[in-house]
PDB file of N, CA and C in Angstrom:
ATOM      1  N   UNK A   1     -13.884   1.501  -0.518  1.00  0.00           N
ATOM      2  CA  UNK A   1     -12.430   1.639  -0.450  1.00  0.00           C
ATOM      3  C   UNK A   1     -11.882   1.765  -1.860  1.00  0.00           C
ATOM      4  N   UNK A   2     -11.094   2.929  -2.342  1.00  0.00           N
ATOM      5  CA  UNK A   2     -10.435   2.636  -3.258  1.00  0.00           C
ATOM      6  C   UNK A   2      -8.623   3.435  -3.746  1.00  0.00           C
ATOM      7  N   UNK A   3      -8.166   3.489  -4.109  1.00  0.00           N
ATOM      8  CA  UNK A   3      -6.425   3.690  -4.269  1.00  0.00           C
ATOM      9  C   UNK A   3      -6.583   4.832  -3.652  1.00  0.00           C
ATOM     10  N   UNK A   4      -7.199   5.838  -3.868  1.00  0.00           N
ATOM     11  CA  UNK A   4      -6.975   7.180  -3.508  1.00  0.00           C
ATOM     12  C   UNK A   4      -7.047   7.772  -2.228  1.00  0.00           C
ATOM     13  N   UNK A   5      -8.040   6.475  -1.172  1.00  0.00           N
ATOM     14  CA  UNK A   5      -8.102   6.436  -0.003  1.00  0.00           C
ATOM     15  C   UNK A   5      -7.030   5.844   0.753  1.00  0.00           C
ATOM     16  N   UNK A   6      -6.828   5.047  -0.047  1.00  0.00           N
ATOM     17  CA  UNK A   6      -5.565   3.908   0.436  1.00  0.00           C
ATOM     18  C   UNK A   6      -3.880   5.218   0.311  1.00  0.00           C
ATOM     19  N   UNK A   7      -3.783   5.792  -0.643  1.00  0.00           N
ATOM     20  CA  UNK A   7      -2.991   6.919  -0.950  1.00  0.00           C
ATOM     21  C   UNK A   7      -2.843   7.730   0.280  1.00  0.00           C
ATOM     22  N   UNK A   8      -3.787   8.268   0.366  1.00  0.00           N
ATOM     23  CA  UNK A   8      -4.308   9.524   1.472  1.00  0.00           C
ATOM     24  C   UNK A   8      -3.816   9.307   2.991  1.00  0.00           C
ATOM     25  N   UNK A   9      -4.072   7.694   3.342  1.00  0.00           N
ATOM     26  CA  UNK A   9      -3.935   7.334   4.522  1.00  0.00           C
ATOM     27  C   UNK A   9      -2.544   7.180   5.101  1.00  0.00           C
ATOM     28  N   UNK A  10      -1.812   6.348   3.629  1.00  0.00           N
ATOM     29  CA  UNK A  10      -0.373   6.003   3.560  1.00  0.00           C
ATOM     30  C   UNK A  10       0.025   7.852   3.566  1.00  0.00           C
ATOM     31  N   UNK A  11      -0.051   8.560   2.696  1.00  0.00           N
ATOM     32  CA  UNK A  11       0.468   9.989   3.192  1.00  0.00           C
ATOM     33  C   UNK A  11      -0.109  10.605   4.399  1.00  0.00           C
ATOM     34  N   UNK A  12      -0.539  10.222   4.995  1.00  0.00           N
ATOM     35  CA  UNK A  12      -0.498  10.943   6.361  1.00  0.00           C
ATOM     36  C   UNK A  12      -0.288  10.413   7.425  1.00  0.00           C
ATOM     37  N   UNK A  13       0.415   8.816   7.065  1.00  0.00           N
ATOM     38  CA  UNK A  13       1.213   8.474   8.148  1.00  0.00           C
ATOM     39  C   UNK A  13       2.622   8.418   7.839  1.00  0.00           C
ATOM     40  N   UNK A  14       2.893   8.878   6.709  1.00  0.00           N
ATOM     41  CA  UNK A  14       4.240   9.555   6.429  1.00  0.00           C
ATOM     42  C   UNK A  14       4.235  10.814   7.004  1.00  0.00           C
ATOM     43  N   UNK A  15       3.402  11.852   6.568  1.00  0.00           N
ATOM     44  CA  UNK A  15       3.467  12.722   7.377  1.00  0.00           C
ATOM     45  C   UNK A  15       3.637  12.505   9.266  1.00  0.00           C
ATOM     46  N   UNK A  16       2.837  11.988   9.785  1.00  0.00           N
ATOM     47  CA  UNK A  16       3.434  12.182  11.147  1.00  0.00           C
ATOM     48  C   UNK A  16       4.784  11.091  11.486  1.00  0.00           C
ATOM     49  N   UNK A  17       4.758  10.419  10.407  1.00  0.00           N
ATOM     50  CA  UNK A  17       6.528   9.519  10.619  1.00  0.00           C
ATOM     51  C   UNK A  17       5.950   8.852  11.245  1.00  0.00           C
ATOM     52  N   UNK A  18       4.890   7.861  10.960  1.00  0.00           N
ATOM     53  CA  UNK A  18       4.820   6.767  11.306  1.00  0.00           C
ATOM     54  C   UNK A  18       4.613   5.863  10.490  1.00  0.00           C
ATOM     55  N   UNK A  19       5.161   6.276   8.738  1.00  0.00           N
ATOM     56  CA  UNK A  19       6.155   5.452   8.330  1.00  0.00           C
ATOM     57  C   UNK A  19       6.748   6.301   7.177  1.00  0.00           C
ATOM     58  N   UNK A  20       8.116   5.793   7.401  1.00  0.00           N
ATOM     59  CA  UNK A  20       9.283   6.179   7.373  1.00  0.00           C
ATOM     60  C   UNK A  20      10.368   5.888   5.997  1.00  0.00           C
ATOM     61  N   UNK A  21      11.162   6.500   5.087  1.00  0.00           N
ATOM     62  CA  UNK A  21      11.755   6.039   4.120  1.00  0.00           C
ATOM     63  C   UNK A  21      12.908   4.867   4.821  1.00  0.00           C
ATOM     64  N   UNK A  22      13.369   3.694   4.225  1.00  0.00           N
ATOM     65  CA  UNK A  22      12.972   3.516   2.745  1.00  0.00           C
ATOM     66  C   UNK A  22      11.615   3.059   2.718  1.00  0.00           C
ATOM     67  N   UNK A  23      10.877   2.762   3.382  1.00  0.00           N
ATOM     68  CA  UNK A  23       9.483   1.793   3.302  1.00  0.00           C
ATOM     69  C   UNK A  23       8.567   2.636   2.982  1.00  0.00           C
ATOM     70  N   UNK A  24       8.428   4.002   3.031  1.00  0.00           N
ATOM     71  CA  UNK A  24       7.422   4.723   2.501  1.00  0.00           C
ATOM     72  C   UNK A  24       7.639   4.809   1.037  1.00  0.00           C
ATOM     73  N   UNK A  25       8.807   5.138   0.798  1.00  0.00           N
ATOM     74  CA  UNK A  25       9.027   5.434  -0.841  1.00  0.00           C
ATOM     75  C   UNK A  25       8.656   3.919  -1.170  1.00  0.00           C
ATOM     76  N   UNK A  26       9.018   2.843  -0.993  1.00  0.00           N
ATOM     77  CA  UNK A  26       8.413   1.347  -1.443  1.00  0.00           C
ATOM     78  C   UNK A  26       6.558   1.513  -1.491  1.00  0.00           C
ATOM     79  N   UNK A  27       5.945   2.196  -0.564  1.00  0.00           N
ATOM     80  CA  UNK A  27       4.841   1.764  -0.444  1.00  0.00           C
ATOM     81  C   UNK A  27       4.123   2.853  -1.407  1.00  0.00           C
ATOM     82  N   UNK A  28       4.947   3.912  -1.356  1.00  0.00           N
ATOM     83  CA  UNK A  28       4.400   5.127  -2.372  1.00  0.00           C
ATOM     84  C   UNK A  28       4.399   4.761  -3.905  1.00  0.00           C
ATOM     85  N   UNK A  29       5.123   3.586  -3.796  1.00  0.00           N
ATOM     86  CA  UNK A  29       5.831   3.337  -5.664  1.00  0.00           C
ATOM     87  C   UNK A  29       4.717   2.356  -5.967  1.00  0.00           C
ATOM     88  N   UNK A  30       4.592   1.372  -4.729  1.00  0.00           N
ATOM     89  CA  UNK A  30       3.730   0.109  -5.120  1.00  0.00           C
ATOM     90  C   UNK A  30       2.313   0.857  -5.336  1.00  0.00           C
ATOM     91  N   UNK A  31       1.478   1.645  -5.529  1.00  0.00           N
ATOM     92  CA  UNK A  31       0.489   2.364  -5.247  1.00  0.00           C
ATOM     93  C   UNK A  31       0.648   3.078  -6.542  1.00  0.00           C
ATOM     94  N   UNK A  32       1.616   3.636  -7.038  1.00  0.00           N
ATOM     95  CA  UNK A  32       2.036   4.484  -8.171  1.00  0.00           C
ATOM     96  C   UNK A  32       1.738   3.100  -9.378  1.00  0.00           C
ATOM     97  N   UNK A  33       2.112   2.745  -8.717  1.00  0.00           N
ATOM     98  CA  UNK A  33       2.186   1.625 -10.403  1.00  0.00           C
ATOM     99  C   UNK A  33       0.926   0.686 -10.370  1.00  0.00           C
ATOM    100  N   UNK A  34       0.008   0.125  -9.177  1.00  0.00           N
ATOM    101  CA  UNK A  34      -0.968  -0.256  -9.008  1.00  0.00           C
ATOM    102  C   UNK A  34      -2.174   0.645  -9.860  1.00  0.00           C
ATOM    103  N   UNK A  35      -1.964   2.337  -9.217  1.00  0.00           N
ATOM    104  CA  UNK A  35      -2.845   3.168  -9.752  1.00  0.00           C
ATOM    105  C   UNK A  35      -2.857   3.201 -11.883  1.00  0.00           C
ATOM    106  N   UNK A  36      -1.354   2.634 -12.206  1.00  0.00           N
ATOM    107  CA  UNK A  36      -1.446   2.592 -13.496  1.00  0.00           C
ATOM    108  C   UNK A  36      -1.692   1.369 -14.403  1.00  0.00           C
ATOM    109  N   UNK A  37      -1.632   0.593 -13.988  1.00  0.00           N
ATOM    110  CA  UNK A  37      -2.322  -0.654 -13.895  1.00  0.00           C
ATOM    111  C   UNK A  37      -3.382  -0.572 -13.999  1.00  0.00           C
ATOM    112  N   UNK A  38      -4.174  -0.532 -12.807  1.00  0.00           N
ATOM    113  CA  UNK A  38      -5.665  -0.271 -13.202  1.00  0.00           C
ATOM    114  C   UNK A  38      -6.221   0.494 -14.317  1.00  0.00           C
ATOM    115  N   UNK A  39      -5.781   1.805 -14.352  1.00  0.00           N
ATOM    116  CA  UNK A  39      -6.219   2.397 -15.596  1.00  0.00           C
ATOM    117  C   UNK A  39      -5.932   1.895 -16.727  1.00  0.00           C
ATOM    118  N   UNK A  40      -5.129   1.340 -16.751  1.00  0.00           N
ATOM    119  CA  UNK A  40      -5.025   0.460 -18.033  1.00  0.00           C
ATOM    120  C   UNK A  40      -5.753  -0.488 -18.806  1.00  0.00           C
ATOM    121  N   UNK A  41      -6.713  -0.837 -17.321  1.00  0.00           N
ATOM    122  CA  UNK A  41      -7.533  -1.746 -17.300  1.00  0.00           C
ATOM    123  C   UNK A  41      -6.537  -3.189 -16.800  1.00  0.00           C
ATOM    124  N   UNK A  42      -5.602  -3.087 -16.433  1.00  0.00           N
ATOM    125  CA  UNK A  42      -5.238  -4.419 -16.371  1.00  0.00           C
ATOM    126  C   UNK A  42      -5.110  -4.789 -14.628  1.00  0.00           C
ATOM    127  N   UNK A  43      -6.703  -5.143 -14.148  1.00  0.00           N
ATOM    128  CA  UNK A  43      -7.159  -5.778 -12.952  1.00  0.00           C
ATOM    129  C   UNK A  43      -6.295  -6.612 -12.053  1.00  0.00           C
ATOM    130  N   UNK A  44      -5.986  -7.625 -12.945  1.00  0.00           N
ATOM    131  CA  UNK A  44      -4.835  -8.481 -12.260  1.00  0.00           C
ATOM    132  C   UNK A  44      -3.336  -8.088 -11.851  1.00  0.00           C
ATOM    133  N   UNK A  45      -2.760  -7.174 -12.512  1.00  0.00           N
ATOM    134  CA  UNK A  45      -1.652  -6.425 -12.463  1.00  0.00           C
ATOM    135  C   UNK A  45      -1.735  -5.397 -11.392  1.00  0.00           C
ATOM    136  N   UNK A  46      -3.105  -4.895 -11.302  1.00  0.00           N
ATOM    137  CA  UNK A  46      -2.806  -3.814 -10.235  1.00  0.00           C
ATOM    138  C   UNK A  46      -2.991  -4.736  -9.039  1.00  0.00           C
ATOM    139  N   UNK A  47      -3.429  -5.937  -8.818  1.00  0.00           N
ATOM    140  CA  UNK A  47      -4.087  -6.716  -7.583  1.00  0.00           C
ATOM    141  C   UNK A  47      -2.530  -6.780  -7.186  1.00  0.00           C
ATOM    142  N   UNK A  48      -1.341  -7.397  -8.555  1.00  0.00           N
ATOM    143  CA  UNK A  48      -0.295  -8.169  -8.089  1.00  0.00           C
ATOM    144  C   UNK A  48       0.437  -6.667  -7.272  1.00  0.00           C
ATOM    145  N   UNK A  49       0.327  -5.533  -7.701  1.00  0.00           N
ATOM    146  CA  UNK A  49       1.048  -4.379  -7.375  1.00  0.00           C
ATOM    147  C   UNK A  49       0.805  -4.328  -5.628  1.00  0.00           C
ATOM    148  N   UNK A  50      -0.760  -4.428  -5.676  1.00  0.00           N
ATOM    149  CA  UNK A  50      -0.960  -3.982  -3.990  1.00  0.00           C
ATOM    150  C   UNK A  50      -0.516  -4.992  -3.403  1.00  0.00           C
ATOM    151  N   UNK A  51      -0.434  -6.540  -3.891  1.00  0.00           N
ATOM    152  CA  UNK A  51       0.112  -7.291  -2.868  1.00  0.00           C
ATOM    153  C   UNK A  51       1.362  -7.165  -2.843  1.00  0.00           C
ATOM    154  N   UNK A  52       2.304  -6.650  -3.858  1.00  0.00           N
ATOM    155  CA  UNK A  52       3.870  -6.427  -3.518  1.00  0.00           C
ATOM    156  C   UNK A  52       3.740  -5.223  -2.595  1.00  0.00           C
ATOM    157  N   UNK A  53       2.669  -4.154  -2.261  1.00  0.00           N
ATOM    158  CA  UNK A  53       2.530  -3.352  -1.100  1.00  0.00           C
ATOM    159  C   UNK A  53       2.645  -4.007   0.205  1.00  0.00           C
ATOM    160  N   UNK A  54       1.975  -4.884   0.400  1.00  0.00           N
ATOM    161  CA  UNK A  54       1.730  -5.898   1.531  1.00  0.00           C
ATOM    162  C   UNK A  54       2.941  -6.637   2.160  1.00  0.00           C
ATOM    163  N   UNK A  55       3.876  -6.823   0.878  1.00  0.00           N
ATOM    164  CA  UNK A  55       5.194  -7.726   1.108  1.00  0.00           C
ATOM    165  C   UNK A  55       5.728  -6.792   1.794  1.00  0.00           C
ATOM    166  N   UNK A  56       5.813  -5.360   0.572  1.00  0.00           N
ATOM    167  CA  UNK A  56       6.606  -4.372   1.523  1.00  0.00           C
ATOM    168  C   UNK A  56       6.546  -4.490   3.020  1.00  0.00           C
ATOM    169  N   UNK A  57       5.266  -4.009   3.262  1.00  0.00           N
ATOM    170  CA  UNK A  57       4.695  -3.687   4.561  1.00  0.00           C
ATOM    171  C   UNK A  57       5.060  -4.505   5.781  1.00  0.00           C
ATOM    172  N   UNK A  58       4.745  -6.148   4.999  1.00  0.00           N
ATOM    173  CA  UNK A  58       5.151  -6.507   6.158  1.00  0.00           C
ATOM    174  C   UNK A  58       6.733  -7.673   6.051  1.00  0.00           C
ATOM    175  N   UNK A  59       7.891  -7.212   5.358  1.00  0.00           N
ATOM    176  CA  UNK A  59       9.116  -7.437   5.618  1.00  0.00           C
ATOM    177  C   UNK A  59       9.321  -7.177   6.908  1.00  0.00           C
ATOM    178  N   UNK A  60      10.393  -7.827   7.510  1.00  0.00           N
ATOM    179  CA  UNK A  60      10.422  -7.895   8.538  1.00  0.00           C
ATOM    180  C   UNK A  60      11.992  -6.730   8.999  1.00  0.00           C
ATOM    181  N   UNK A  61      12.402  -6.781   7.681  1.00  0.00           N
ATOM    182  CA  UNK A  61      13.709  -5.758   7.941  1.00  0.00           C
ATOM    183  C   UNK A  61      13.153  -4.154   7.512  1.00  0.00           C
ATOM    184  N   UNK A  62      11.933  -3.828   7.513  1.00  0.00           N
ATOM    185  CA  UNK A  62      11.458  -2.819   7.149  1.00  0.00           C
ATOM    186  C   UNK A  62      10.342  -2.519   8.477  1.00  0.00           C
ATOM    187  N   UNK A  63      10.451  -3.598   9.259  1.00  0.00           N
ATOM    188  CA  UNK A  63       9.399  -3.158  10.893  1.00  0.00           C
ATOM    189  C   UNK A  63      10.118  -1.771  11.387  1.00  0.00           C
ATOM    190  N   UNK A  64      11.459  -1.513  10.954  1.00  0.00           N
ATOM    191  CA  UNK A  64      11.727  -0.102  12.066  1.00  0.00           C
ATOM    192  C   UNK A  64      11.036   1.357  11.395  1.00  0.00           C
ATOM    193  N   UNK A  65      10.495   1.028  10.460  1.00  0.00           N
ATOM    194  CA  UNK A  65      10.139   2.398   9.681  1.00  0.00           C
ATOM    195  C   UNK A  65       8.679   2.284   9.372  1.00  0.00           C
ATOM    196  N   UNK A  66       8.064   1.546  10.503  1.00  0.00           N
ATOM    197  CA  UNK A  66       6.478   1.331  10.280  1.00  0.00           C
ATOM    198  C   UNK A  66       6.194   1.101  12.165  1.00  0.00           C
ATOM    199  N   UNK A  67       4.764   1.824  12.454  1.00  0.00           N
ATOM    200  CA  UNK A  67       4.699   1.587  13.670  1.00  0.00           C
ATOM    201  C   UNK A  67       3.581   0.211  13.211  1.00  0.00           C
ATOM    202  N   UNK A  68       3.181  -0.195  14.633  1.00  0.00           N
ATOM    203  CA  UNK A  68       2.291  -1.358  14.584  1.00  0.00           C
ATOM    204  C   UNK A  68       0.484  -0.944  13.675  1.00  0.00           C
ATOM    205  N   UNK A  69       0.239   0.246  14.739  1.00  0.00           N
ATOM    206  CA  UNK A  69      -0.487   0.412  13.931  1.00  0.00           C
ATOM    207  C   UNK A  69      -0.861   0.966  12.943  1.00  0.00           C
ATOM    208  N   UNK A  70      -0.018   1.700  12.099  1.00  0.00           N
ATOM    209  CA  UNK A  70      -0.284   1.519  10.556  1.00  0.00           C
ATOM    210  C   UNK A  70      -0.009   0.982   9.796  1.00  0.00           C
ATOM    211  N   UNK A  71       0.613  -0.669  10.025  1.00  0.00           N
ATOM    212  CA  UNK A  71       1.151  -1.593   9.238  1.00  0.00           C
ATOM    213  C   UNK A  71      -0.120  -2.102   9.274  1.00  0.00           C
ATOM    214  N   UNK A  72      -1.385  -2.436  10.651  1.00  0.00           N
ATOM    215  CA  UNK A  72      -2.071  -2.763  10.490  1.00  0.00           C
ATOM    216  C   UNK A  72      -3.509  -2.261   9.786  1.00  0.00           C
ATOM    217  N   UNK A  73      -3.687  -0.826   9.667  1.00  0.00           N
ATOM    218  CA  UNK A  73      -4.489  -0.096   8.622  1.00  0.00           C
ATOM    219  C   UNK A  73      -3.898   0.108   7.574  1.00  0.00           C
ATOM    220  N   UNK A  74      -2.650  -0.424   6.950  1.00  0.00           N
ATOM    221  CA  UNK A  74      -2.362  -0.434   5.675  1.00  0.00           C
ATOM    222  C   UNK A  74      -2.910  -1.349   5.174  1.00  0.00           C
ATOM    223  N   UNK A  75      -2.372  -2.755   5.981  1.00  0.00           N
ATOM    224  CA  UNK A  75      -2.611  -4.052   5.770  1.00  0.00           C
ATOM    225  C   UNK A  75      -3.827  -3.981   5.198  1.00  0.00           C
ATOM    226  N   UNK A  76      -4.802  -3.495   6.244  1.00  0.00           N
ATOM    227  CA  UNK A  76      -5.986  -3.917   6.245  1.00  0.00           C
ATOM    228  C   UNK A  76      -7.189  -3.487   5.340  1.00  0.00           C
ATOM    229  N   UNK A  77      -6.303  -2.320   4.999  1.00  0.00           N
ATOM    230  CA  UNK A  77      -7.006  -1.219   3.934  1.00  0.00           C
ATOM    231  C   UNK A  77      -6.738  -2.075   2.214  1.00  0.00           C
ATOM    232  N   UNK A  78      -5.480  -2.040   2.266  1.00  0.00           N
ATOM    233  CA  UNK A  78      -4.832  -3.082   0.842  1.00  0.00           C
ATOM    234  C   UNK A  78      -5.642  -4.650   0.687  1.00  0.00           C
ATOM    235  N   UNK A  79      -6.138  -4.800   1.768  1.00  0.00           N
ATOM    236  CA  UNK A  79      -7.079  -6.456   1.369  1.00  0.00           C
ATOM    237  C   UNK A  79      -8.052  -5.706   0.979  1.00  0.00           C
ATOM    238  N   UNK A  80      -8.781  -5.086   1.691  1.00  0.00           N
ATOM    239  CA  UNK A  80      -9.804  -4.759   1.545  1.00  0.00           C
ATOM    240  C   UNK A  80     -10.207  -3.918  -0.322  1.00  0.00           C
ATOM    241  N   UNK A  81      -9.229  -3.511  -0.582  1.00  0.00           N
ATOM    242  CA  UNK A  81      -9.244  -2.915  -2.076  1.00  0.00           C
ATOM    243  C   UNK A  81      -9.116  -4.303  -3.086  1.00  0.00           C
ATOM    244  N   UNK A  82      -8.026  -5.136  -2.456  1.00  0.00           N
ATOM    245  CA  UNK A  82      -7.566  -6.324  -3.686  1.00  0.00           C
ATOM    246  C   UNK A  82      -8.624  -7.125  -3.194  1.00  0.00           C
ATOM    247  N   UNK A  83      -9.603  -7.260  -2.052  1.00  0.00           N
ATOM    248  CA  UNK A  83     -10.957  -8.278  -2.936  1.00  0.00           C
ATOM    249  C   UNK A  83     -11.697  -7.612  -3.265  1.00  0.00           C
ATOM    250  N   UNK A  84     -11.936  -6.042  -3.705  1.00  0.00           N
ATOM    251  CA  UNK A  84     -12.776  -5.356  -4.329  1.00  0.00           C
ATOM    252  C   UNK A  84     -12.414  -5.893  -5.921  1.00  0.00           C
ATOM    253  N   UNK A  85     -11.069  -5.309  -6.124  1.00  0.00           N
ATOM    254  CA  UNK A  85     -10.452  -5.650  -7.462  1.00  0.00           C
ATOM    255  C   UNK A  85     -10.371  -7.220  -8.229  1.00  0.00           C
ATOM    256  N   UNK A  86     -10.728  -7.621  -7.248  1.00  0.00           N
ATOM    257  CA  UNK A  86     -10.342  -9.320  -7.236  1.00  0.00           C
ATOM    258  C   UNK A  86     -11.764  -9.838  -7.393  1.00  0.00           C
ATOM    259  N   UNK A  87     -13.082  -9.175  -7.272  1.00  0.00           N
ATOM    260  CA  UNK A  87     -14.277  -9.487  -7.504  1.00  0.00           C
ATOM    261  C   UNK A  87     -14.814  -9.566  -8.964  1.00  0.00           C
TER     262      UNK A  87
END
């Protein structure tokens, strides 16, 4: 698993609108700045980025612009990278 997969997935459930602005542009940004982070080398910074993805994701005033299940392959995709990063 890594950002670019995590990227890919989040854009193509924007594409079929199953998720939706404002929460896509949140989840597109948290990912944007995660991806620069890392290159920076700074590990911990991009970990804190994907988990402000996660907050996004799962606010509760942001459930109308996310279906169930790609909150849950976001979710699940974003752990799965931050204990890669976190190793």
């Amino acid at each position: 698993m890594d950002l670019a997969v995590l990227e890919s997935i989040l854009n193509q459930y924007i594409a079929s609108r199953e998720v939706s602005d404002p929460l896509a542009n949140q989840l597109s940004q948290s990912i944007k700045q995660a991806r620069h982070q890392w290159d920076k080398g700074s590990a911990d910074q991009a970990v804190k980025k994907l988990e402000d993805f996660q907050k996004h994701l799962n606010k509760e005033s942001m459930a109308p612009y996310v279906t169930e299940a790609a909150k849950r392959t976001l979710h699940s995709r974003s752990q799965s990278l931050i204990q890669v990063w976190s190793s």
